[in-house]
C-alpha atoms as a PDB file:
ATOM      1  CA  UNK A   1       1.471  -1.574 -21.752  1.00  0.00           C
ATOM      2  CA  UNK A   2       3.609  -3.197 -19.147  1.00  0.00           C
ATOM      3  CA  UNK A   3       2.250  -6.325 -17.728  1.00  0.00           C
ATOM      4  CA  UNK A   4       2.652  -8.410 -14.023  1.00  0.00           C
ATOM      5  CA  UNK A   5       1.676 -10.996 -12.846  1.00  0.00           C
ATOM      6  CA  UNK A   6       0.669 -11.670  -9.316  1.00  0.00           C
ATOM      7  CA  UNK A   7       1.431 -14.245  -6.736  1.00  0.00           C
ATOM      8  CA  UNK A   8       0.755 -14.635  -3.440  1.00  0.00           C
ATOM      9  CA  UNK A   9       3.667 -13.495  -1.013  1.00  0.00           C
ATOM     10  CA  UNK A  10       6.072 -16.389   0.390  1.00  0.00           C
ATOM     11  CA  UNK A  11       6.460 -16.461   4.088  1.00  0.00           C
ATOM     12  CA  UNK A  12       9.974 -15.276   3.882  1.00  0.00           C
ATOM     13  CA  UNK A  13       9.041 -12.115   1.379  1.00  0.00           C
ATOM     14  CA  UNK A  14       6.451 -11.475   3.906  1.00  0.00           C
ATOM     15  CA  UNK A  15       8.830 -11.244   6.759  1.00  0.00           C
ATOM     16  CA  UNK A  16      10.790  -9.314   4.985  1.00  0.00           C
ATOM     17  CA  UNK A  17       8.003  -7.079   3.594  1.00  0.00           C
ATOM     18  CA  UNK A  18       6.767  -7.013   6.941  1.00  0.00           C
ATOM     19  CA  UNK A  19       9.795  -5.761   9.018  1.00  0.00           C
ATOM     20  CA  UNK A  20      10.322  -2.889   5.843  1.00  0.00           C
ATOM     21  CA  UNK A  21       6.757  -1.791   6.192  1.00  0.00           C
ATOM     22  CA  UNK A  22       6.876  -1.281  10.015  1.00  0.00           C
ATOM     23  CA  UNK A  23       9.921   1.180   9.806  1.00  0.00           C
ATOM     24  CA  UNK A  24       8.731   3.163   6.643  1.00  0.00           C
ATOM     25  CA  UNK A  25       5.281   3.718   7.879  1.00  0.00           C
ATOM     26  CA  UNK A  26       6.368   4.791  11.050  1.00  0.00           C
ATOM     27  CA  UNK A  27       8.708   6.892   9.466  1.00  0.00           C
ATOM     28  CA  UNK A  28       6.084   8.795   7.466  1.00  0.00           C
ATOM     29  CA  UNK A  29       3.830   9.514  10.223  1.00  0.00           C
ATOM     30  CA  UNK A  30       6.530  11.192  11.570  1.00  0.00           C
ATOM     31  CA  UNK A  31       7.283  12.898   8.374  1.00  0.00           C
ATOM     32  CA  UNK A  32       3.566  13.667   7.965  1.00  0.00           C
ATOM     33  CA  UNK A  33       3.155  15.289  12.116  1.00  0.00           C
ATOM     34  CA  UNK A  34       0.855  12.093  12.814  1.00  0.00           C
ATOM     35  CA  UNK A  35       3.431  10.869  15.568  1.00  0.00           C
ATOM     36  CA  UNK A  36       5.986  11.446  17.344  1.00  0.00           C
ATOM     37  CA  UNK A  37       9.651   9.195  16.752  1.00  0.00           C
ATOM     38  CA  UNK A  38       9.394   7.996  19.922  1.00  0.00           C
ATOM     39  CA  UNK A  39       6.008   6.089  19.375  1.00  0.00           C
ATOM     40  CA  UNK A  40       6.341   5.757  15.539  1.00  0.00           C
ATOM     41  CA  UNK A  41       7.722   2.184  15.334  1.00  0.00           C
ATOM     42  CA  UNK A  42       5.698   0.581  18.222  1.00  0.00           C
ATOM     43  CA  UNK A  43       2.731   1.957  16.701  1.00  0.00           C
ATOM     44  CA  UNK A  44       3.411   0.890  13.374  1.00  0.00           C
ATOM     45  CA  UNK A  45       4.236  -2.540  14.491  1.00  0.00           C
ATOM     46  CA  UNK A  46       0.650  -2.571  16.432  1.00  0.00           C
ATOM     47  CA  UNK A  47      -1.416  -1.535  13.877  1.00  0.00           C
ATOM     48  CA  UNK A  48       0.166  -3.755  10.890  1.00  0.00           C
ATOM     49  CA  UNK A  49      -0.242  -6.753  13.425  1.00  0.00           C
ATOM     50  CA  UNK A  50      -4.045  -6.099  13.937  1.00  0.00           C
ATOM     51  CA  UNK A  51      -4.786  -6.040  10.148  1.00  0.00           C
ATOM     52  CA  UNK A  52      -2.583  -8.797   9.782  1.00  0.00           C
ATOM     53  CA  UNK A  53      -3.083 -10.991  12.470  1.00  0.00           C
ATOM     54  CA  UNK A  54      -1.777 -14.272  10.465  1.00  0.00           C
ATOM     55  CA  UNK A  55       0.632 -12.809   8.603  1.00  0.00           C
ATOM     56  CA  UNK A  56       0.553 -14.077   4.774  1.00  0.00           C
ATOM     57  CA  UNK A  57      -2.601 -16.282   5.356  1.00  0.00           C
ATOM     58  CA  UNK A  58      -4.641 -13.421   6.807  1.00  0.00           C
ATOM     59  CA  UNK A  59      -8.245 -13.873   5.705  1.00  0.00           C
ATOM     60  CA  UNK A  60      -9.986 -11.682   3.253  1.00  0.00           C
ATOM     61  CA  UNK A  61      -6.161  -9.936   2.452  1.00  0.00           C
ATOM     62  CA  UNK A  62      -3.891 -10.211  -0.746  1.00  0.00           C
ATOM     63  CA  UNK A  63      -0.320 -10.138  -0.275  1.00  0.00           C
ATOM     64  CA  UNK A  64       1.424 -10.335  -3.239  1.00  0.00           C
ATOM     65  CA  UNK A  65       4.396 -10.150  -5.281  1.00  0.00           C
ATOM     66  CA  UNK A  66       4.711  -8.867  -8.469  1.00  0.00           C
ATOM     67  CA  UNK A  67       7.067 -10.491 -11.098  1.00  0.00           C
ATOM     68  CA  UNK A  68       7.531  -8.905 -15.048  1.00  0.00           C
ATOM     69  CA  UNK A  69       7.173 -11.336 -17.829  1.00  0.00           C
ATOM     70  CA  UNK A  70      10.545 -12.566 -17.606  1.00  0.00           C
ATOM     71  CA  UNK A  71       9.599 -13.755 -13.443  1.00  0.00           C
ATOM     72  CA  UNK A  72      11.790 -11.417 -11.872  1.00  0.00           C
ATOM     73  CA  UNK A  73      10.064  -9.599  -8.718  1.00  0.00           C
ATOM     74  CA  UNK A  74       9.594  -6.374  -9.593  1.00  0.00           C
ATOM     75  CA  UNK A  75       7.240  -4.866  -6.613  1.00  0.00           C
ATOM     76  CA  UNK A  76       4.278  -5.831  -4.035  1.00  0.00           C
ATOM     77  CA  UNK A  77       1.069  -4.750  -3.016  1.00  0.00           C
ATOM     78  CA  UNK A  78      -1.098  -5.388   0.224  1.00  0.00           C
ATOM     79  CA  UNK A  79      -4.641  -5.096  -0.326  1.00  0.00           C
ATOM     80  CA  UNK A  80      -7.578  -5.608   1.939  1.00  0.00           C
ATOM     81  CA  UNK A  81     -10.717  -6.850   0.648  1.00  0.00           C
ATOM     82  CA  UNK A  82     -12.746  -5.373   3.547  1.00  0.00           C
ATOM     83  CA  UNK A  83     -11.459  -1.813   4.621  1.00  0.00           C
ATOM     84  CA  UNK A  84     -12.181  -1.773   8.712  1.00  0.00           C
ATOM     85  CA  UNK A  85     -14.610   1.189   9.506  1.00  0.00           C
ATOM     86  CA  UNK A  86     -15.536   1.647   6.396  1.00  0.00           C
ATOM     87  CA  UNK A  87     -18.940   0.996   4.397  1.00  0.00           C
ATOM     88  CA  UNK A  88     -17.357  -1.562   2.162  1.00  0.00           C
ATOM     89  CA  UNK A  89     -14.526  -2.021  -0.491  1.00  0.00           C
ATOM     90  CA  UNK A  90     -11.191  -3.096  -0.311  1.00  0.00           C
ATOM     91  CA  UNK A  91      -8.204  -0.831   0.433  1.00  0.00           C
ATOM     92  CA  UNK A  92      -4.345  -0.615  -0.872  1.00  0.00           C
ATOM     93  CA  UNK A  93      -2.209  -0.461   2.357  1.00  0.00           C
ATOM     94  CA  UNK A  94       0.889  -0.629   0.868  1.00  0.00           C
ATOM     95  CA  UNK A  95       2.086  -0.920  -3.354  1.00  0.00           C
ATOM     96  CA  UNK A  96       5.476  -0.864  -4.307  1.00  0.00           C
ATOM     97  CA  UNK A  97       7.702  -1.115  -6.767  1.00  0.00           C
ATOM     98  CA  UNK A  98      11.113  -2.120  -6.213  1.00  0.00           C
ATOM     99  CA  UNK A  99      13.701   0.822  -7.016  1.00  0.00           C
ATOM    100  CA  UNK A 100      15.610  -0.576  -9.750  1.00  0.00           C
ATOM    101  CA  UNK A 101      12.268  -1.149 -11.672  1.00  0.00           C
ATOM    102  CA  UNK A 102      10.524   2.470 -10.943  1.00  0.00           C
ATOM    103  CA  UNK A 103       9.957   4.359 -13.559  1.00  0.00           C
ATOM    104  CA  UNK A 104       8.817   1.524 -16.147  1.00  0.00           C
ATOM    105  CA  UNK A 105       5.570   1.453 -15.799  1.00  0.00           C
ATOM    106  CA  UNK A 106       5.222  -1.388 -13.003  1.00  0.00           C
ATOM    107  CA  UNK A 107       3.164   0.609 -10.625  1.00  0.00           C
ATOM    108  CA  UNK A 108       0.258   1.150 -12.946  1.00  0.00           C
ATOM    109  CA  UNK A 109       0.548  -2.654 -13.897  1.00  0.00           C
ATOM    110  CA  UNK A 110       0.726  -4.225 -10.231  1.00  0.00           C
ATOM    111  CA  UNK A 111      -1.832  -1.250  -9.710  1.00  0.00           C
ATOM    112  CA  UNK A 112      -4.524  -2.430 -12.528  1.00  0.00           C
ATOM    113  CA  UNK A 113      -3.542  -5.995 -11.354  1.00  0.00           C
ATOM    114  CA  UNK A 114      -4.571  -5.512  -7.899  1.00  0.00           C
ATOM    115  CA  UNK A 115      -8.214  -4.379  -8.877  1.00  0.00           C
ATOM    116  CA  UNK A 116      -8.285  -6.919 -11.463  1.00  0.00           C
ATOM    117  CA  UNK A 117      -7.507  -9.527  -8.370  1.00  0.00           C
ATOM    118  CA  UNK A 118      -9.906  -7.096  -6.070  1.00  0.00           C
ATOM    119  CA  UNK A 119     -12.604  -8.145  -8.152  1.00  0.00           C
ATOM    120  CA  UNK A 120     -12.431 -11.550  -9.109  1.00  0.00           C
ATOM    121  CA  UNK A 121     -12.997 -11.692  -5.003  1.00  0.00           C
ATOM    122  CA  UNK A 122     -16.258 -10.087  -5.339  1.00  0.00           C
ATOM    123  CA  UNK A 123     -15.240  -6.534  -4.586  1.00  0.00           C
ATOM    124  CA  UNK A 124     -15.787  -3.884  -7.038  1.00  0.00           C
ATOM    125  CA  UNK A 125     -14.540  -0.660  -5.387  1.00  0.00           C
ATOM    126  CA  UNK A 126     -10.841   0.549  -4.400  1.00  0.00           C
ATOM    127  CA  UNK A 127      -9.622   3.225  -1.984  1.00  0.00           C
ATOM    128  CA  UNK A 128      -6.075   3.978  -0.616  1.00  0.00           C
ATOM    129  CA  UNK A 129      -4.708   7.252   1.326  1.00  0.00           C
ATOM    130  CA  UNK A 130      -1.381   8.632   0.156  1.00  0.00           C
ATOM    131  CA  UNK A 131       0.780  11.216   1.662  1.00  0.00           C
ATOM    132  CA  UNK A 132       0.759  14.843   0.587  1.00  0.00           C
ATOM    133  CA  UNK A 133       4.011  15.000  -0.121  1.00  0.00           C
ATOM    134  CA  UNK A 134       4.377  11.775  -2.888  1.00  0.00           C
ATOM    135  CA  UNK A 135       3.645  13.900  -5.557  1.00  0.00           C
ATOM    136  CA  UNK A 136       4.781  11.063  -7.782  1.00  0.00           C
ATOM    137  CA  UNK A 137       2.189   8.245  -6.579  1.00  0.00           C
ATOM    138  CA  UNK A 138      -0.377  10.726  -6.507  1.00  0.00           C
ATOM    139  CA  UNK A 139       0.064  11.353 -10.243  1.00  0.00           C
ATOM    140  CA  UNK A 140      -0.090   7.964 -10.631  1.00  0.00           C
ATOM    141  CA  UNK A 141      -3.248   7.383  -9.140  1.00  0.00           C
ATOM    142  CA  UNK A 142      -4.687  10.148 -10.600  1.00  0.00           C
ATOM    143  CA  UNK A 143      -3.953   8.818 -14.092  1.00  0.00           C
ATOM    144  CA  UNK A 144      -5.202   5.987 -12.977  1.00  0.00           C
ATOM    145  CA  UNK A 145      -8.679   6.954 -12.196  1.00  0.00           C
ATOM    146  CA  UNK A 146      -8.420   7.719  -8.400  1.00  0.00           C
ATOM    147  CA  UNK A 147     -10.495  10.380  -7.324  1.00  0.00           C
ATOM    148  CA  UNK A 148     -10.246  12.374  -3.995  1.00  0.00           C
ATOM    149  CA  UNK A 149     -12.949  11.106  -1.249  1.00  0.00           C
ATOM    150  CA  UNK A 150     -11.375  12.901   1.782  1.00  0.00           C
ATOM    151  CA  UNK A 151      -8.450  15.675   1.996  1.00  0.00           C
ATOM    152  CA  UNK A 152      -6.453  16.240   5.586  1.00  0.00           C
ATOM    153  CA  UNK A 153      -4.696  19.322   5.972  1.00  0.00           C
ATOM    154  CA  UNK A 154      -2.473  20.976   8.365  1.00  0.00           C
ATOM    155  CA  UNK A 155      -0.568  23.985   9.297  1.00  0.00           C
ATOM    156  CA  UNK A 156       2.369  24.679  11.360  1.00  0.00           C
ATOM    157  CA  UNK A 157       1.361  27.863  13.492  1.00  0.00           C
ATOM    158  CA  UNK A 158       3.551  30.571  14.847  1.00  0.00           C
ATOM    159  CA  UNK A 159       2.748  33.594  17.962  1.00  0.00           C
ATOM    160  CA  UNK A 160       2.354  36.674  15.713  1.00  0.00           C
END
């Protein structure tokens, strides 16, 4: 089994994890019908600043790199440790692995990392929301023991 270890995020990895996130996300809630492109960005950029109001050192959140055994960065992950409106448990906002390293079986490592690091902070459930269309990570998750809680659908209607 592939193996990571996990550090906490430096500030300049989270600036630059920061300024990626804002663009992506905003770019699949396009994608996904949630918004439009003209508010995408500024309401990316709102929402990641009220879950992380200070940054790296926001309390009760993990941000952190993942490096291989030989200490090259091979991904991230953002997790919450209390999901807001929820009834308790932590969340993955965001898990990646960087593009040169997919494929290896990194996301299932920073994956079972990031629970193992979920619990030792006294949480013992995961959730995370993944779009429709990333058949890939949903396999993943799947596999990994991820179970559907809640399913959104839509459909683009025509005049018959």
């Amino acid at each position: 089994m592939t193996k990571v270890t996990l550090r906490k995020m430096t500030e300049s990895e989270f600036e630059s994890f920061q300024a990626k996130l804002v663009i992506e996300y905003a770019a699949a809630n396009v994608s996904a019908g949630r918004w439009s492109a003209e508010e995408a960005e500024e309401k990316s950029a709102a929402q990641t600043k009220e879950l992380l109001p200070q940054g790296v050192d926001s309390p009760r959140v993990l941000l952190m790199a993942a490096e291989n055994s030989g200490g090259e960065k091979v991904g991230h992950v953002w997790v919450g440790l209390d999901r807001q409106g929820s009834a308790g448990g932590a969340w993955i906002y965001d898990i990646e692995v960087m593009e040169d390293h997919r494929g290896k079986g990194y996301g299932r490592a920073i994956l079972h990392a990031a629970e193992q690091e979920t619990l030792k902070n006294g949480v013992n459930s995961i959730g995370l929301n993944v779009f429709g269309t990333n058949t890939v990570a949903r396999s993943l998750y799947e596999s990994a023991g991820y179970e559907i809680t809640t399913q959104q659908m839509q459909k683009e209607i025509t005049p018959s």
